[in-house]
C-alpha atoms as a PDB file:
ATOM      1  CA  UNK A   1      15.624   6.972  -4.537  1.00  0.00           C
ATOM      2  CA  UNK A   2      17.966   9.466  -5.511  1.00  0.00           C
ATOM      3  CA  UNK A   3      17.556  12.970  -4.556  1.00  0.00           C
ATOM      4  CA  UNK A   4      16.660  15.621  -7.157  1.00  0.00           C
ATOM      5  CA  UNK A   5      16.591  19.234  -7.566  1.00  0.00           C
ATOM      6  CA  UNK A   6      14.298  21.684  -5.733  1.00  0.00           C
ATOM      7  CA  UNK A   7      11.421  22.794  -7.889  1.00  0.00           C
ATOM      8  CA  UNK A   8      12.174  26.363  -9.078  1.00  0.00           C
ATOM      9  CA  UNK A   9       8.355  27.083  -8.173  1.00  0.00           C
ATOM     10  CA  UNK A  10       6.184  26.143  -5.444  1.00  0.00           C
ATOM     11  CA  UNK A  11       3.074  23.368  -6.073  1.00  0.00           C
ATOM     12  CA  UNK A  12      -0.242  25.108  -6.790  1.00  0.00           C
ATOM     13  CA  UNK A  13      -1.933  23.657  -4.371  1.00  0.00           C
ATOM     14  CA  UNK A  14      -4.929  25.653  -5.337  1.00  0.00           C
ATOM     15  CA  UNK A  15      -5.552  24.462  -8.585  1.00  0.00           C
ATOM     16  CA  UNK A  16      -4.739  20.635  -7.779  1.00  0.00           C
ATOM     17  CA  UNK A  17      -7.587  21.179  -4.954  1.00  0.00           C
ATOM     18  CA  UNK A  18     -10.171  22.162  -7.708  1.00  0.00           C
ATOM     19  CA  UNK A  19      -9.153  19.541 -10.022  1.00  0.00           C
ATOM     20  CA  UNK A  20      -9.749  17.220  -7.299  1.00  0.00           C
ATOM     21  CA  UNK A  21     -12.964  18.844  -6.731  1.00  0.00           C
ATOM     22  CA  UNK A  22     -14.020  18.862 -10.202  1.00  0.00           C
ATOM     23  CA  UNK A  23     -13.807  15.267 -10.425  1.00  0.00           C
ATOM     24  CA  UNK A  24     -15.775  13.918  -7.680  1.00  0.00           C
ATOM     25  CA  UNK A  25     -12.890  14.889  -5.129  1.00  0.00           C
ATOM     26  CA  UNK A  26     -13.657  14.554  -1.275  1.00  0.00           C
ATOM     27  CA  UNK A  27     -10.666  15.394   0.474  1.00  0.00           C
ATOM     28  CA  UNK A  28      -6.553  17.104  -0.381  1.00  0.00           C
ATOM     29  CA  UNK A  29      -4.271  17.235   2.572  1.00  0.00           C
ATOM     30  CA  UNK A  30      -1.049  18.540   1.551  1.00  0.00           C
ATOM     31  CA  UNK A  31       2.306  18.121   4.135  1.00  0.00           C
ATOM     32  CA  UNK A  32       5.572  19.678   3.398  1.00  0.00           C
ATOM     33  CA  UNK A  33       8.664  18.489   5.183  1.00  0.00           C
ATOM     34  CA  UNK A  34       6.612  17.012   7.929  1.00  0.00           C
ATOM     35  CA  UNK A  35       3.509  19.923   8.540  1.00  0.00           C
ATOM     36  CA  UNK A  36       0.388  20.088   7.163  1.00  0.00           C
ATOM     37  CA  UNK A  37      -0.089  23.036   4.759  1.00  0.00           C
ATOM     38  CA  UNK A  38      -3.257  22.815   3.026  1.00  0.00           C
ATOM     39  CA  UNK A  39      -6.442  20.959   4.083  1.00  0.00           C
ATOM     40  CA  UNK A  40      -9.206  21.115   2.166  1.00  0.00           C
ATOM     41  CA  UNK A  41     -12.746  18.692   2.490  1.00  0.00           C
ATOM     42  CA  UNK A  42     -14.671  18.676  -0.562  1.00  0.00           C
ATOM     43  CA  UNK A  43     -18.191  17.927  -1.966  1.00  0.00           C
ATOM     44  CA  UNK A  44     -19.949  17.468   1.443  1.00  0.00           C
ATOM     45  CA  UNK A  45     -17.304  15.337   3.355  1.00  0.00           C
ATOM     46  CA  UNK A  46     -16.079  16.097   6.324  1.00  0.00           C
ATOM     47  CA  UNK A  47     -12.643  16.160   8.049  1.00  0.00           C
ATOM     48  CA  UNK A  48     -13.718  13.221  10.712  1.00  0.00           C
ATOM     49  CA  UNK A  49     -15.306  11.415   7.842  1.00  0.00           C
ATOM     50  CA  UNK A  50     -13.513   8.274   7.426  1.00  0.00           C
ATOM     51  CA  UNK A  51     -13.365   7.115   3.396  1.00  0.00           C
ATOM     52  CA  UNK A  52     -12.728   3.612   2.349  1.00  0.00           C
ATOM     53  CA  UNK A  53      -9.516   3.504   0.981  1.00  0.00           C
ATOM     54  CA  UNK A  54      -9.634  -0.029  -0.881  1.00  0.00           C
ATOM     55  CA  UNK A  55      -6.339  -0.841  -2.295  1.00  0.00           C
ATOM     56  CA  UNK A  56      -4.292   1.998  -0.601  1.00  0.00           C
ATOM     57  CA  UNK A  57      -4.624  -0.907   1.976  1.00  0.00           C
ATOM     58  CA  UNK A  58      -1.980  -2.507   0.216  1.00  0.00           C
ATOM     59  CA  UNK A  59       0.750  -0.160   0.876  1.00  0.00           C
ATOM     60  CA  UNK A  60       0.659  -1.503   4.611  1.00  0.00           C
ATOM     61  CA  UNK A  61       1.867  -4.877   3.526  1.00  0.00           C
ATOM     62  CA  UNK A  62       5.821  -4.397   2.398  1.00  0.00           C
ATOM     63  CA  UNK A  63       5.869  -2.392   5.786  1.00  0.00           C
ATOM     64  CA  UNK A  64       4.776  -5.052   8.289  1.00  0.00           C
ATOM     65  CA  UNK A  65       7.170  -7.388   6.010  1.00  0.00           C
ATOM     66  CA  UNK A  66      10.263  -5.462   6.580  1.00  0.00           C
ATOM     67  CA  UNK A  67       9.576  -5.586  10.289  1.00  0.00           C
ATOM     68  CA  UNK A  68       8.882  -8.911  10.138  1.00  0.00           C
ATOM     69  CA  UNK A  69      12.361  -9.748   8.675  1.00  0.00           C
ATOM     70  CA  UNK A  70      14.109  -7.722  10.796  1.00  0.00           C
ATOM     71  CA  UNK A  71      12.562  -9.736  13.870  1.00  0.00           C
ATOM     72  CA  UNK A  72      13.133 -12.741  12.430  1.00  0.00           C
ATOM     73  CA  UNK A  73       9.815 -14.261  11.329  1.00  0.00           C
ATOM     74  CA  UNK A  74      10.520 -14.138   7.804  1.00  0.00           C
ATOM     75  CA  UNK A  75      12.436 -13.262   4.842  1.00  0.00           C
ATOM     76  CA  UNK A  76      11.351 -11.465   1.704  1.00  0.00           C
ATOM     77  CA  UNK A  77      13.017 -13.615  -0.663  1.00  0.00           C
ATOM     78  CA  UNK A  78      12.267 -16.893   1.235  1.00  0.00           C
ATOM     79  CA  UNK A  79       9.563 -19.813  -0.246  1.00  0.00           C
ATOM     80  CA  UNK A  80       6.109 -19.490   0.908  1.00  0.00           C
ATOM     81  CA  UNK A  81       5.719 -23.191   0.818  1.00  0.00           C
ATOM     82  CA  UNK A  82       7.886 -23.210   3.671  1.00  0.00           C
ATOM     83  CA  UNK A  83       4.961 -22.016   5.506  1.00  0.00           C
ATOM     84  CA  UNK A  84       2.180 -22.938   3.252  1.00  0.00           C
ATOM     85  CA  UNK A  85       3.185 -26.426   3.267  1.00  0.00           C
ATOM     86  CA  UNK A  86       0.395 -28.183   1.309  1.00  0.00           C
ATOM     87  CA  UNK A  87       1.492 -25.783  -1.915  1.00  0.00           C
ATOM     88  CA  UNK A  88       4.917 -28.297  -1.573  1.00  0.00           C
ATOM     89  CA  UNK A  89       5.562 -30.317  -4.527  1.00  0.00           C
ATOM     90  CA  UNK A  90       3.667 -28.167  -6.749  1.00  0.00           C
ATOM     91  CA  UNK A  91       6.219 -26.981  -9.631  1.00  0.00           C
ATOM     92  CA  UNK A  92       4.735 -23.626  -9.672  1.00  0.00           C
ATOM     93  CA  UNK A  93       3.386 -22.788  -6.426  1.00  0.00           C
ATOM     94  CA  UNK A  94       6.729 -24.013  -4.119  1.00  0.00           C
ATOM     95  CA  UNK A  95       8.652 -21.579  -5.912  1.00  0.00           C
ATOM     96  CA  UNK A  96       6.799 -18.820  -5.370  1.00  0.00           C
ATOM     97  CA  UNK A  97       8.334 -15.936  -2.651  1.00  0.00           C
ATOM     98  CA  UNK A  98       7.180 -13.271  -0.689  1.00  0.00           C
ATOM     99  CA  UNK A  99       8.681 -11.006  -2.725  1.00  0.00           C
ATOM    100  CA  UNK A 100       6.809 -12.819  -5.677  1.00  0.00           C
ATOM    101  CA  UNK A 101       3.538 -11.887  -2.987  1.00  0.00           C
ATOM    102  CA  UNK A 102       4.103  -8.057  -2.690  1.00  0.00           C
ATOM    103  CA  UNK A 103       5.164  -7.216  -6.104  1.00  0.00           C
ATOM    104  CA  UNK A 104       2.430  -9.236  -7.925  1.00  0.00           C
ATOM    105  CA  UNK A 105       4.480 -11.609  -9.948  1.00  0.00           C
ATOM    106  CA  UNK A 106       3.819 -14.759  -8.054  1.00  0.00           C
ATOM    107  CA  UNK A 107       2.329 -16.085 -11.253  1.00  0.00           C
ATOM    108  CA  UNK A 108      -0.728 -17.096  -9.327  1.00  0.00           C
ATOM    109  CA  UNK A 109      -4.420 -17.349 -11.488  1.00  0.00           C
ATOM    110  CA  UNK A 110      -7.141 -13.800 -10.762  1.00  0.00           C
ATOM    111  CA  UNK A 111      -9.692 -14.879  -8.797  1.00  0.00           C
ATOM    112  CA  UNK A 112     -10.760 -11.642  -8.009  1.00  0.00           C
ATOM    113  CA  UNK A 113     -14.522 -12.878  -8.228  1.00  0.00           C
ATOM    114  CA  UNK A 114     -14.662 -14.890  -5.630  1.00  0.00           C
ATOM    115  CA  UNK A 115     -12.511 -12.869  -3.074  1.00  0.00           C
ATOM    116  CA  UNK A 116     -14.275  -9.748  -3.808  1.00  0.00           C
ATOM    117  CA  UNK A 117     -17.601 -11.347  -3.205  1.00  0.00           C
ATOM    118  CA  UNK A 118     -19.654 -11.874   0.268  1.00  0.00           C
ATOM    119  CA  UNK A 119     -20.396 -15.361  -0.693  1.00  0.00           C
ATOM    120  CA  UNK A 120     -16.441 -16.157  -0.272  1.00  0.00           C
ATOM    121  CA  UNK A 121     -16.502 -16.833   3.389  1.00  0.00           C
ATOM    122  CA  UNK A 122     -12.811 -18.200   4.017  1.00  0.00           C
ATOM    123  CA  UNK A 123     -10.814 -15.687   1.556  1.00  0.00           C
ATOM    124  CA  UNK A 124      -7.486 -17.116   2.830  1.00  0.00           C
ATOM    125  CA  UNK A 125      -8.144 -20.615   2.209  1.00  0.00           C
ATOM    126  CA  UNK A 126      -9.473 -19.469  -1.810  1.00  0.00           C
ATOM    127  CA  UNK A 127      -6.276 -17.813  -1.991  1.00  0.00           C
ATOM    128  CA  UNK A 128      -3.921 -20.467  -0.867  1.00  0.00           C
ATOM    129  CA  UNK A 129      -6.224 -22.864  -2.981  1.00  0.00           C
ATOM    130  CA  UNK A 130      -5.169 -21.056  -5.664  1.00  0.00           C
ATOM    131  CA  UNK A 131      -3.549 -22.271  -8.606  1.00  0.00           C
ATOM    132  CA  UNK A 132      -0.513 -21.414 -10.398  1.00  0.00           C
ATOM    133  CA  UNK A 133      -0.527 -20.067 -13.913  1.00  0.00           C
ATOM    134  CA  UNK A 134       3.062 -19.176 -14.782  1.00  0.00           C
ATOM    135  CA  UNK A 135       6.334 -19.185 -13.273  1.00  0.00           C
ATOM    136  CA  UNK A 136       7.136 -16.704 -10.672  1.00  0.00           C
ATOM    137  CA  UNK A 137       8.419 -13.760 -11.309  1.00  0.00           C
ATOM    138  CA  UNK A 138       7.877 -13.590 -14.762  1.00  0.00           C
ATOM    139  CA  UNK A 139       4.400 -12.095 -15.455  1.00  0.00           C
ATOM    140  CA  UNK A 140       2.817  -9.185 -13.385  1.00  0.00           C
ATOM    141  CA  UNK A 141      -0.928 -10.115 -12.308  1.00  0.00           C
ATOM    142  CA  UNK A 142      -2.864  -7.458 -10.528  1.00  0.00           C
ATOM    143  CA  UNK A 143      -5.257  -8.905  -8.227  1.00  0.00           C
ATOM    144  CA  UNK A 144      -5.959  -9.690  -4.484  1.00  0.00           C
ATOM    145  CA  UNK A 145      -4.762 -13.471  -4.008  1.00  0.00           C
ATOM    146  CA  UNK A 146      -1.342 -12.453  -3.806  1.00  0.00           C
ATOM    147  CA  UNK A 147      -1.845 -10.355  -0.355  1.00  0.00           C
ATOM    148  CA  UNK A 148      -4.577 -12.634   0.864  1.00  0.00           C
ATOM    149  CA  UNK A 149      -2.023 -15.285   1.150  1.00  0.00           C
ATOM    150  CA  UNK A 150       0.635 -12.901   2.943  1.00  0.00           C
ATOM    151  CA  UNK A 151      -2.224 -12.654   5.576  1.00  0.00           C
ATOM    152  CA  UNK A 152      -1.915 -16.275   6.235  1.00  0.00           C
ATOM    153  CA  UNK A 153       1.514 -16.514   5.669  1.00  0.00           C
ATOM    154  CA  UNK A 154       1.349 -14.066   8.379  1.00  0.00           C
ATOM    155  CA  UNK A 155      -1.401 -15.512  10.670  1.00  0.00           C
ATOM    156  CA  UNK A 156       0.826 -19.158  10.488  1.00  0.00           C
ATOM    157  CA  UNK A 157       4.122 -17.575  11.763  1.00  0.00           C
ATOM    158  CA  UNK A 158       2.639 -15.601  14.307  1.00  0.00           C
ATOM    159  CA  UNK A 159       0.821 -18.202  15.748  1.00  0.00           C
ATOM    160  CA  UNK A 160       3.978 -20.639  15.592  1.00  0.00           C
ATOM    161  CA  UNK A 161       6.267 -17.833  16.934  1.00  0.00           C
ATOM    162  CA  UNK A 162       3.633 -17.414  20.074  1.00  0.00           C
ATOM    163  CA  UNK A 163       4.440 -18.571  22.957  1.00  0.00           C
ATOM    164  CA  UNK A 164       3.180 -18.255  26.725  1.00  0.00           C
ATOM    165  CA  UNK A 165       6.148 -15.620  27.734  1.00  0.00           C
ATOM    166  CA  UNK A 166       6.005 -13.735  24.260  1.00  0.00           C
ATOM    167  CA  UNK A 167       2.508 -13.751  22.914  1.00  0.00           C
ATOM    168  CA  UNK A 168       2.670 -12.401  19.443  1.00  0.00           C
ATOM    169  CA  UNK A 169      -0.381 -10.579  18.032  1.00  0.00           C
ATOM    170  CA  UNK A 170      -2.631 -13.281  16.121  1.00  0.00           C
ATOM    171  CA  UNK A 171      -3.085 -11.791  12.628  1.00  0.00           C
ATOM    172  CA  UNK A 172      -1.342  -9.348  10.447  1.00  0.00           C
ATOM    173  CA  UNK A 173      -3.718  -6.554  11.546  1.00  0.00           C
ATOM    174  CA  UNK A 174      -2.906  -6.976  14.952  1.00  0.00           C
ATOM    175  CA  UNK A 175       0.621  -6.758  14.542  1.00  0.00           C
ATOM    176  CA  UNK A 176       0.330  -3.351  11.978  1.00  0.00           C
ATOM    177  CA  UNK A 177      -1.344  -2.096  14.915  1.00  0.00           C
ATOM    178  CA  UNK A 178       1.272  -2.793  17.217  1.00  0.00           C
ATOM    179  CA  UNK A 179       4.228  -2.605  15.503  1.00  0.00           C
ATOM    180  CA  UNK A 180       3.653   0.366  13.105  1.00  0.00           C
ATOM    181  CA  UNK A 181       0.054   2.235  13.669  1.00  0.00           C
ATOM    182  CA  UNK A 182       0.466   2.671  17.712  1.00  0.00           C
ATOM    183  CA  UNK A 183       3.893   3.837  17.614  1.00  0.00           C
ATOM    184  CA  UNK A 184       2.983   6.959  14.885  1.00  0.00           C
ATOM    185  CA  UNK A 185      -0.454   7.226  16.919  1.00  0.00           C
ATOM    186  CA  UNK A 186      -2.440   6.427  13.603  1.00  0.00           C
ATOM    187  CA  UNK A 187      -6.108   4.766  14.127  1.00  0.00           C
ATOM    188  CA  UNK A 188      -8.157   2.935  11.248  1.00  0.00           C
ATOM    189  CA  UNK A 189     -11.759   2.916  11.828  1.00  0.00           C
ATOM    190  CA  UNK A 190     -12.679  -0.432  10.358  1.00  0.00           C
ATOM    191  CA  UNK A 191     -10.938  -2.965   8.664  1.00  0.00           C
ATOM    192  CA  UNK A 192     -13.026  -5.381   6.586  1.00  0.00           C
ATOM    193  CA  UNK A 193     -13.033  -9.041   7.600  1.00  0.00           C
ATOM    194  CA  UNK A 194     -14.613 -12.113   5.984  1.00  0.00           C
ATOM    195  CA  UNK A 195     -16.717 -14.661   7.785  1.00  0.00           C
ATOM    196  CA  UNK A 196     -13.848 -16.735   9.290  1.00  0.00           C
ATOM    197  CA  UNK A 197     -12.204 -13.315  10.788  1.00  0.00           C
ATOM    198  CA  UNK A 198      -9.356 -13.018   8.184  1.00  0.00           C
ATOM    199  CA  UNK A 199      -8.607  -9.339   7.674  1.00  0.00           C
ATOM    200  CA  UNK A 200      -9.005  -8.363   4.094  1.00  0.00           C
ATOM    201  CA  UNK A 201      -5.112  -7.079   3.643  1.00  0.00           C
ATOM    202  CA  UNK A 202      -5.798  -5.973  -0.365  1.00  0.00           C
ATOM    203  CA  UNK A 203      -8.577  -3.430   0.446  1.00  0.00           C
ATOM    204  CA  UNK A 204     -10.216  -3.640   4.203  1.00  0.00           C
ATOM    205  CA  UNK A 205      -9.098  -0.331   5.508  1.00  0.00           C
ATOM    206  CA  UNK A 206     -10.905   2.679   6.319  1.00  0.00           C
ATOM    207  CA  UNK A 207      -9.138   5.866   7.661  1.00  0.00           C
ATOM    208  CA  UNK A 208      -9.806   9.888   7.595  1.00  0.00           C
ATOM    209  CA  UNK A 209      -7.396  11.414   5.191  1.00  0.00           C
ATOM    210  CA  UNK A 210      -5.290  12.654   8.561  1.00  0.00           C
ATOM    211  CA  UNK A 211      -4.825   9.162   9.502  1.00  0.00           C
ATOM    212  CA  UNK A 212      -3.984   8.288   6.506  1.00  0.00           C
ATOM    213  CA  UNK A 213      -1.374  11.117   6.396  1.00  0.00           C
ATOM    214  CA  UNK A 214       0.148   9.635   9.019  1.00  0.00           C
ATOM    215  CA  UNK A 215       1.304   6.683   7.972  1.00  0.00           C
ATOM    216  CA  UNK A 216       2.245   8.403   4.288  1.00  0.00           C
ATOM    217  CA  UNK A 217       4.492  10.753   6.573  1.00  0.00           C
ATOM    218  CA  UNK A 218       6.355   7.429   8.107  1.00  0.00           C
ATOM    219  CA  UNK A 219       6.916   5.855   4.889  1.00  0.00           C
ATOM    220  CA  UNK A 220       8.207   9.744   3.296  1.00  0.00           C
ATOM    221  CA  UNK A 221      10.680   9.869   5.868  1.00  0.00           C
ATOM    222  CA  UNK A 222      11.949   6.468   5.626  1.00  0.00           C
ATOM    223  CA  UNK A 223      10.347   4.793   8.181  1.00  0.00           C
ATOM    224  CA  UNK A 224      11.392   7.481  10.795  1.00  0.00           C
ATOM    225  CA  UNK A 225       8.796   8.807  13.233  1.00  0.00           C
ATOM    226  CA  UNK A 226       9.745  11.648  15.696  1.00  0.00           C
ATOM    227  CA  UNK A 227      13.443  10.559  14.805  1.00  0.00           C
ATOM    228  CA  UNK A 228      12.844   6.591  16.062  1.00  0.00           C
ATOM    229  CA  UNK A 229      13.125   4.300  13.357  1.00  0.00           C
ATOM    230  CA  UNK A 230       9.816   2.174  13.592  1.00  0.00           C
ATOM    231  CA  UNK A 231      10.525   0.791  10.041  1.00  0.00           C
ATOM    232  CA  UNK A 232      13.904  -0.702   9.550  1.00  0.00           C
ATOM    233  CA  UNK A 233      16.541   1.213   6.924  1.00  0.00           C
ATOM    234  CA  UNK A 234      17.689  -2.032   5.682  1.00  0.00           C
ATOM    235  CA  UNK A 235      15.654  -3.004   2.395  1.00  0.00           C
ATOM    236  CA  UNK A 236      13.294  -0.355   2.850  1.00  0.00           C
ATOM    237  CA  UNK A 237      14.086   0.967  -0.664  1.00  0.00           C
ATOM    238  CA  UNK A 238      13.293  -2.081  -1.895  1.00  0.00           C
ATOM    239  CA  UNK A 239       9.356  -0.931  -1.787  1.00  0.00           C
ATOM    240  CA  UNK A 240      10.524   1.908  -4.302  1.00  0.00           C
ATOM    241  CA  UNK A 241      12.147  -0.638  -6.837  1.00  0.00           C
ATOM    242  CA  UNK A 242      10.206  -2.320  -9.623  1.00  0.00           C
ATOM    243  CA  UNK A 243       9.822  -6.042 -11.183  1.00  0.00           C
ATOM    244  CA  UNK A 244      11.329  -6.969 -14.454  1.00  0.00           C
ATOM    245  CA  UNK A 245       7.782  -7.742 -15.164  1.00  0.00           C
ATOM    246  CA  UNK A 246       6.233  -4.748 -14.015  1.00  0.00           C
ATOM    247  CA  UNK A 247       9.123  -1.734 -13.659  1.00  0.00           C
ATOM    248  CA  UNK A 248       6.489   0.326 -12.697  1.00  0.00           C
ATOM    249  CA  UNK A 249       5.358  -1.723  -9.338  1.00  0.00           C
ATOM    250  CA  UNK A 250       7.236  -2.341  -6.236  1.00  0.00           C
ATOM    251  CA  UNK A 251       6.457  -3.315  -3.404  1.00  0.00           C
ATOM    252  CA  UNK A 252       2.875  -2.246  -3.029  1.00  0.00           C
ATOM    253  CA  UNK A 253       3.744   0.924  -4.259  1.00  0.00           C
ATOM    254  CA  UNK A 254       3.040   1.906  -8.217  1.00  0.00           C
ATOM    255  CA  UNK A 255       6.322   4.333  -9.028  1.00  0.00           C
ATOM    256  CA  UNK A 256       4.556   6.876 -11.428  1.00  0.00           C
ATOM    257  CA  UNK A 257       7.334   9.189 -11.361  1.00  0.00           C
ATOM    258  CA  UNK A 258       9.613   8.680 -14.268  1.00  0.00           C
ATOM    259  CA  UNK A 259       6.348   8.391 -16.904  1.00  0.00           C
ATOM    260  CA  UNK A 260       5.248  11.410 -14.962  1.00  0.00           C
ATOM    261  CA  UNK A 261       8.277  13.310 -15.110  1.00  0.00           C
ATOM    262  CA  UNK A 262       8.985  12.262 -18.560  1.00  0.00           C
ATOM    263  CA  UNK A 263       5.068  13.821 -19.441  1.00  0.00           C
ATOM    264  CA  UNK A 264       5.905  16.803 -17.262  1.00  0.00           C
ATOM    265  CA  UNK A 265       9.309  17.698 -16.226  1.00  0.00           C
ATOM    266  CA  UNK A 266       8.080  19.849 -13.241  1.00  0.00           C
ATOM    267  CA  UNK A 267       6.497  16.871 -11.892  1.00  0.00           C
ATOM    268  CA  UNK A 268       9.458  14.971  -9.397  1.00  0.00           C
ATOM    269  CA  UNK A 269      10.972  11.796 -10.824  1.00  0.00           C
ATOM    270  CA  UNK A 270      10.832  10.220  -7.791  1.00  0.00           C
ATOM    271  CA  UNK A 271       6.929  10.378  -7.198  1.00  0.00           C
ATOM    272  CA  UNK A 272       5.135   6.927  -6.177  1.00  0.00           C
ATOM    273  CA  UNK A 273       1.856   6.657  -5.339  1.00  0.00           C
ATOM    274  CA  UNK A 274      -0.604   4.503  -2.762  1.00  0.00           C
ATOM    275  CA  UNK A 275      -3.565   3.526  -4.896  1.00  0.00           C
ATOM    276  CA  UNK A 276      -7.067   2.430  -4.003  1.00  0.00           C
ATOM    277  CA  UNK A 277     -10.064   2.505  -6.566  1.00  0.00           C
ATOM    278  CA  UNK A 278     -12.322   5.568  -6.549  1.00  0.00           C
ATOM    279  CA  UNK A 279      -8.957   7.770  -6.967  1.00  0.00           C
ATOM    280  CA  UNK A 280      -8.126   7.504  -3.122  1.00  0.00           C
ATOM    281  CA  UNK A 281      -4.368   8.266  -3.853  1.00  0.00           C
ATOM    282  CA  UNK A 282      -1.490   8.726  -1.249  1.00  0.00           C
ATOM    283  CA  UNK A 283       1.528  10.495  -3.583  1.00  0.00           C
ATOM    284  CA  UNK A 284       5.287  10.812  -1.974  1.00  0.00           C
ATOM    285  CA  UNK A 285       7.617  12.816  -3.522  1.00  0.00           C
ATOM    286  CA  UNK A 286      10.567  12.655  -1.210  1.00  0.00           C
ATOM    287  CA  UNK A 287      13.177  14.697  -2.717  1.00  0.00           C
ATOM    288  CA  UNK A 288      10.584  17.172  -2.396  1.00  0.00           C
ATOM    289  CA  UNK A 289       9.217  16.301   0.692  1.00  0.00           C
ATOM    290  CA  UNK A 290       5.743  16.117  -0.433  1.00  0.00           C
ATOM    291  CA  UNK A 291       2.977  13.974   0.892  1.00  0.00           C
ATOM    292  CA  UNK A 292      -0.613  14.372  -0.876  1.00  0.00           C
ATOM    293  CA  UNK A 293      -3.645  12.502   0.401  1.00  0.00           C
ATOM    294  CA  UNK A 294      -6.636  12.697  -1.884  1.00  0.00           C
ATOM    295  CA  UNK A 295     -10.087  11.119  -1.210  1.00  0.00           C
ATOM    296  CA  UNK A 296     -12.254  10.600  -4.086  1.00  0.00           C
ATOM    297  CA  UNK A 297     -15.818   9.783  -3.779  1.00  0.00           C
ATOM    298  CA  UNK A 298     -17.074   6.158  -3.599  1.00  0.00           C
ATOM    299  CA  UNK A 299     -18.839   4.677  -6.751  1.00  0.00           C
ATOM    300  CA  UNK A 300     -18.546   7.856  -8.420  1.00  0.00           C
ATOM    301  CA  UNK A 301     -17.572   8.816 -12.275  1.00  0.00           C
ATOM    302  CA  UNK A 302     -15.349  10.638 -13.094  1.00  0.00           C
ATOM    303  CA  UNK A 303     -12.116  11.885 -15.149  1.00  0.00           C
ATOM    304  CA  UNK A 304      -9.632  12.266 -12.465  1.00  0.00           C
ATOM    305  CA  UNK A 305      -6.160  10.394 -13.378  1.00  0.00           C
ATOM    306  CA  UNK A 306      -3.144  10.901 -11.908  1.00  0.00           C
ATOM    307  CA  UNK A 307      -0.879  13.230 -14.833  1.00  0.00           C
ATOM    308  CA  UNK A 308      -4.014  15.562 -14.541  1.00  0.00           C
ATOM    309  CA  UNK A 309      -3.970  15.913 -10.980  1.00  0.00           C
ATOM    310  CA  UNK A 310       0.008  16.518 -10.720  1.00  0.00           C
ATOM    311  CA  UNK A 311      -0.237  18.840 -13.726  1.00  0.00           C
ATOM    312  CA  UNK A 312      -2.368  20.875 -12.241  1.00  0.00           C
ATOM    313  CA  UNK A 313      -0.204  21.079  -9.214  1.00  0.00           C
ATOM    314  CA  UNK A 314       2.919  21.589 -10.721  1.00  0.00           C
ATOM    315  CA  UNK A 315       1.798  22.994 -13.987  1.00  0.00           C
ATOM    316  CA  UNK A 316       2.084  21.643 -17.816  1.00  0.00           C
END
C-alpha cells in the first residue's frame, strides 16, 4: 500500500465513540503510531470483557500462511489436492489453491448451514466433502468452507512435518499461538471447536478489544513487533491486494478504502478492515498509522455501517 498524505485534521475520536455508542457499540480503542489514545467501554461492557469476534477470526489465517511458506510447509499458490488427496481427479476441486482458500474464490458450493450448526460434528470433513461449483478463481463466494479446509490443510502438514526431534504444534491454533500470538504476548480466551476438536478458523475466537489490538498493531506495522519481524516482509502485501473476482477482498482482509475515500475524501485510501458480524470491526489505516478496534454488541440491531462510523471520525 502506498503511502498517502497526512490528514490536515486530526480524527474525532469523540464523535466516532458516540456513533459507536448509538448503535449498540460496546467497545473503541483507538492507537496512533503504536500507543493507545482513546479507550472507551460502552453500554455496560467492560474492559476485561472478552466479545466474540466471529469472522474477525479470519484475519488470522493469511498470517499463519505467510509463516507457513516461509518455513517451508506450504505455498500460497500451490494445489490443495496435493494435501487433500481424495479431492484428486476432480476437475474442479484439484485445481483449487490456497490462495483460491483465503481470498474466497475457490469456487467451492455455501454450506454455511451445516458448518454453522451444532449438529455438524466433523466441520473439516463437511468442508473437504465439499463440492465444487465453478472454476477457481473466477467467482467470489463468501462463506466458511473455504477456511475450514485451510484448518485441515493445516492440521495434515503439521502432522506430516512432526517428527520426534521437531514436534510441530498439531493444529492451526496451536501454531497461531506459537508462532504469532506468544511472540506479541496476545491471549484469546476461547476459541470455538466442534465435536472432533477442529478449531473453528472462520469465526471461533474470542478476545478483549486490547487483545485484539494487539494483533491489529502487528499486522499495521507490517508484521513487525518491538522491531522483530514475526511475520515475514515477503508477500505480506499480498493480504492488502484484491481478486479479479472480488477487488474489494484480499486475503482475509475486505479493503474498504478506495469506496471509502471515494465517498469521503478525508477518509484514508488505504483503509482495510477485519470484519466479524455484530459490527466487531478491526480498521488499519497505515499511512496514517491508525488502528481502531470496535466491539459491537452480540445479536443486537442496529444501523452501524462502516462509511458512518469513519465519517463521523473524519468528518463528511
Amino acid at each position: 500500500m502506498l503511502p498517502l498524505p497526512l490528514l490536515a485534521q486530526k480524527p474525532d475520536l469523540a464523535a466516532a465513540a458516540k456513533y459507536s455508542a448509538d448503535n449498540a457499540g460496546l467497545a473503541v480503542l483507538v492507537y496512533e503510531d503504536g500507543k493507545l489514545v482513546f479507550e472507551q467501554y460502552q453500554n455496560g461492557h467492560k474492559q476485561e470483557t472478552p466479545q466474540h469476534i466471529f469472522s474477525g477470526t479470519k484475519s488470522f489465517a493469511p498470517i499463519v500462511a505467510l509463516i507457513a511458506q516461509q518455513e517451508g510447509l506450504l505455498q500460497l499458490d500451490e494445489k490443495v489436492s496435493e494435501t487433500i488427496t481424495e479431492w484428486q481427479g476432480d476437475k474442479l476441486r484439484e485445481r483449487i489453491t490456497i490462495r483460491h482458500l483465503l481470498n474466497f474464490t475457490s469456487g467451492l458450493a455455501n454450506i454455511d448451514s451445516e458448518l454453522h450448526s451444532a449438529k455438524s460434528r466433523d466441520k473439516y470433513a463437511a468442508a473437504v466433502a465439499c463440492e465444487g461449483k465453478t472454476a477457481p478463481g473466477q467467482r467470489f463466494q463468501y462463506g466458511s468452507n473455504h477456511l475450514m479446509v485451510f484448518g485441515e490443510v493445516m492440521r495434515r502438514k503439521l502432522a506430516k512435518a512432526s517428527t520426534e526431534e521437531r514436534p510441530q504444534p498439531k493444529d492451526f491454533v496451536a501454531y497461531l499461538q506459537e508462532r504469532v500470538l506468544d511472540p506479541i504476548d496476545c491471549k484469546f480466551t476461547l476459541w470455538l471447536r466442534d465435536a472432533e476438536g477442529n478449531p473453528a478458523l472462520p469465526y471461533g475466537a474470542f478476545m478483549t478489544a486490547r487483545e485484539w489490538g494487539k494483533f491489529g498493531l502487528l499486522v499495521l506495522d507490517g508484521g513487525k513487533h518491538d522491531g522483530k519481524q514475526i511475520v515475514p516482509k515477503e508477500h505480506f502485501a499480498e493480504c492488502f491486494v484484491g481478486s479479479k473476482a472480488n477487488p474489494e477482498y484480499g486475503l482475509n482482509f475486505w479493503l474498504i478504502g478506495a469506496r471509502a475515500h471515494r465517498h469521503n475524501d478525508r477518509i484514508p485510501a488505504d483503509t482495510v478492515t477485519a470484519a466479524g458480524m455484530y459490527d466487531q470491526k478491526l480498521y488499519l489505516m497505515p499511512s496514517q498509522k491508525l488502528l481502531v478496534v470496535r466491539f459491537g454488541r452480540t445479536s443486537a440491531k442496529s444501523k452501524f455501517n462502516d462509511l458512518g462510523f469513519l465519517d463521523s471520525m473524519f468528518g463528511e
